[in-house]
C-alpha atoms as a PDB file:
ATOM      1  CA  UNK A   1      99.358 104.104  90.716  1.00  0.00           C
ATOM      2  CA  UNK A   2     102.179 101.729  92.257  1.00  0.00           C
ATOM      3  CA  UNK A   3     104.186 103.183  95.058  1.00  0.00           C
ATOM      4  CA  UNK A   4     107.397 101.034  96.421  1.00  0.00           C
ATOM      5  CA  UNK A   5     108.716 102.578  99.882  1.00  0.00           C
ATOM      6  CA  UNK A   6     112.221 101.751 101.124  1.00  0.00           C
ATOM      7  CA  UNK A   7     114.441 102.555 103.940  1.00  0.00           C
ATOM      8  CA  UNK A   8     117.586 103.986 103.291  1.00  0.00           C
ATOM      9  CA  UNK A   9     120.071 103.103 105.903  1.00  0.00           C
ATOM     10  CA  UNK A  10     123.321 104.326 105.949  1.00  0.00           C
ATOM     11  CA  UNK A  11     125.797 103.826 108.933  1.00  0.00           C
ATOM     12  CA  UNK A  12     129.637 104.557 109.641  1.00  0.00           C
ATOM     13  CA  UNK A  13     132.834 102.996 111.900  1.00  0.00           C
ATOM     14  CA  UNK A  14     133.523 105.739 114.623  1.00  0.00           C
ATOM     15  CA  UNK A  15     135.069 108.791 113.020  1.00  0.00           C
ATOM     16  CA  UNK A  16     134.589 107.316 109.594  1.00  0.00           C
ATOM     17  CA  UNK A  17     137.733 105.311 109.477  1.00  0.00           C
ATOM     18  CA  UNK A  18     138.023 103.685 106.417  1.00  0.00           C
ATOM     19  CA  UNK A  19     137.874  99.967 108.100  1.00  0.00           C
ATOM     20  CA  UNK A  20     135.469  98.221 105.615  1.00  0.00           C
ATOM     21  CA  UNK A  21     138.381  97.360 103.042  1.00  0.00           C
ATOM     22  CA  UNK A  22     139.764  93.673 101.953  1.00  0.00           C
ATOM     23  CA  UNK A  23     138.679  90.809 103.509  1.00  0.00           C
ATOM     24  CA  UNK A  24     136.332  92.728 106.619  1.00  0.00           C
ATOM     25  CA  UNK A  25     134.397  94.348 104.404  1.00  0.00           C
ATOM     26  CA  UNK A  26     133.472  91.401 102.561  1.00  0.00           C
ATOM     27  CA  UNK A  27     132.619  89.666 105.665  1.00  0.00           C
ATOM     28  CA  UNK A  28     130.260  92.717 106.415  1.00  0.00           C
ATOM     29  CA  UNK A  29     128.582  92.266 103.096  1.00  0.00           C
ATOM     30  CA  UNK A  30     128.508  88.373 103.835  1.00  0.00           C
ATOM     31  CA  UNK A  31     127.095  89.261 107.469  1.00  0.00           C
ATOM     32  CA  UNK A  32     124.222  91.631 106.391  1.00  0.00           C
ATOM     33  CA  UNK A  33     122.579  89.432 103.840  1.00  0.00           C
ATOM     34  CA  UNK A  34     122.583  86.386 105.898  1.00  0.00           C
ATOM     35  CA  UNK A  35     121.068  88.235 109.071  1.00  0.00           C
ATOM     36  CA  UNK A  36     118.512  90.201 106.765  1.00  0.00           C
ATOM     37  CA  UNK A  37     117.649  86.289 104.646  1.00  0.00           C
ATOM     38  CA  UNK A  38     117.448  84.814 108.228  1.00  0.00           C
ATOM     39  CA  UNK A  39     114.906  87.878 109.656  1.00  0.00           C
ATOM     40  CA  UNK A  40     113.083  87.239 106.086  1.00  0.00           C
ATOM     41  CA  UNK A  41     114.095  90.658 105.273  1.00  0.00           C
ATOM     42  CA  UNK A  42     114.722  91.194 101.287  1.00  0.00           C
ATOM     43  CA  UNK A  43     118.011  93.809 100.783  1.00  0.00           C
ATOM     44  CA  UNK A  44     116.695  95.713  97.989  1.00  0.00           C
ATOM     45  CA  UNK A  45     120.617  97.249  97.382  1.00  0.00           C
ATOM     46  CA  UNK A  46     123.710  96.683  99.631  1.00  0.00           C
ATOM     47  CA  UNK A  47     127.043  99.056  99.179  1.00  0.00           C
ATOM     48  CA  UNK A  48     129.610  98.240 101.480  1.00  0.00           C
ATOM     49  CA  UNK A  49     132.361 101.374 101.272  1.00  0.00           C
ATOM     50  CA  UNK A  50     135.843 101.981 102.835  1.00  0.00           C
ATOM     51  CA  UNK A  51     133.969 104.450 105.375  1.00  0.00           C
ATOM     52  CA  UNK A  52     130.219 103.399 105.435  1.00  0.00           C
ATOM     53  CA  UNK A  53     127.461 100.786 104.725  1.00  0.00           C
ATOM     54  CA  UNK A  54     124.097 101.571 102.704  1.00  0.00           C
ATOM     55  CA  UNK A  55     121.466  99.081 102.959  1.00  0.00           C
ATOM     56  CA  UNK A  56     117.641  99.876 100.997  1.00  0.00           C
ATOM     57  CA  UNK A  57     115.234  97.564 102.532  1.00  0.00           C
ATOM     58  CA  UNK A  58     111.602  97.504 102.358  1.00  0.00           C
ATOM     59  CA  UNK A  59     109.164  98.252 105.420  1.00  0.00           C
ATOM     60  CA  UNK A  60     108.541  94.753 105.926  1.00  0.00           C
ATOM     61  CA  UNK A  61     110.790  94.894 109.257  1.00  0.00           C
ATOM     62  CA  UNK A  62     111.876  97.573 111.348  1.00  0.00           C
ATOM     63  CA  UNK A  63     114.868 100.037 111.223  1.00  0.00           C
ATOM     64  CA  UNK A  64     115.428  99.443 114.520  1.00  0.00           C
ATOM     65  CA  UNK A  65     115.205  95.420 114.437  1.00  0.00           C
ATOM     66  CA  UNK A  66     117.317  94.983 111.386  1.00  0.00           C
ATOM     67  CA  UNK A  67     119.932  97.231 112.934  1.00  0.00           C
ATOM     68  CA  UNK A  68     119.760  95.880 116.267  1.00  0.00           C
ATOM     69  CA  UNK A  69     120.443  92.249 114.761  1.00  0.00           C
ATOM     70  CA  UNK A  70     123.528  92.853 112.724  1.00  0.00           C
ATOM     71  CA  UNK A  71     124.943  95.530 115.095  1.00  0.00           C
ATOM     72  CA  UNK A  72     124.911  92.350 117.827  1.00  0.00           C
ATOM     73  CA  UNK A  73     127.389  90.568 115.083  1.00  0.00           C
ATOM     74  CA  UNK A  74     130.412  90.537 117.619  1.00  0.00           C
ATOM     75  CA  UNK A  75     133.371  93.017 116.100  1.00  0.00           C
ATOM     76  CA  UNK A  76     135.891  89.573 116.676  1.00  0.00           C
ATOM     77  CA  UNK A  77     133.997  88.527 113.893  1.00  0.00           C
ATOM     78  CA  UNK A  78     134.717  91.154 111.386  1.00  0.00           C
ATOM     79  CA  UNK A  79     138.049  91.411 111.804  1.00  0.00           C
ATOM     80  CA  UNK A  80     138.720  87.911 112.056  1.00  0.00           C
ATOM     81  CA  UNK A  81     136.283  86.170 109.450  1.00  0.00           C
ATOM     82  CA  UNK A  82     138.532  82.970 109.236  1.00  0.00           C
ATOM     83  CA  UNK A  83     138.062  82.327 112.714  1.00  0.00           C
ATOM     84  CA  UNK A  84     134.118  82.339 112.306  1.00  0.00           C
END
């Protein structure tokens, strides 16, 4: 019997304002898989919505470190990606 086991991780801007449109949310897409490559973390699926992010990972790193590493991605960042 082969078992896979994922985390599901789904997380919002403050009062779900739909922020993650155009050229931000592409940079949050952009930003996710490059800190998950560069913690050698595989992103099994990544949805980036007008309202909320899902990311399925595998165990192989923790909820907490993964989120603590692309939660430090300064918020200049996101909303000005040509400036980064």
């Amino acid at each position: 019997m082969i078992r896979r086991c994922q985390y599901h991780i789904v997380w919002v801007p403050k009062y779900r304002f739909p922020l993650l449109q155009g050229p931000v949310g592409k940079e949050v897409y952009k930003c996710v898989m490059a800190f998950s490559q560069k913690l050698g973390c595989e992103v099994v699926k990544l949805n980036v919505q007008l309202d909320h992010v899902l990311v399925c990972i595998p165990p192989k790193l923790s909820v907490s470190g993964l989120m603590g590493s692309l939660k430090d991605v300064p918020p200049y960042e996101l909303s000005h990606p040509s400036h980064s």
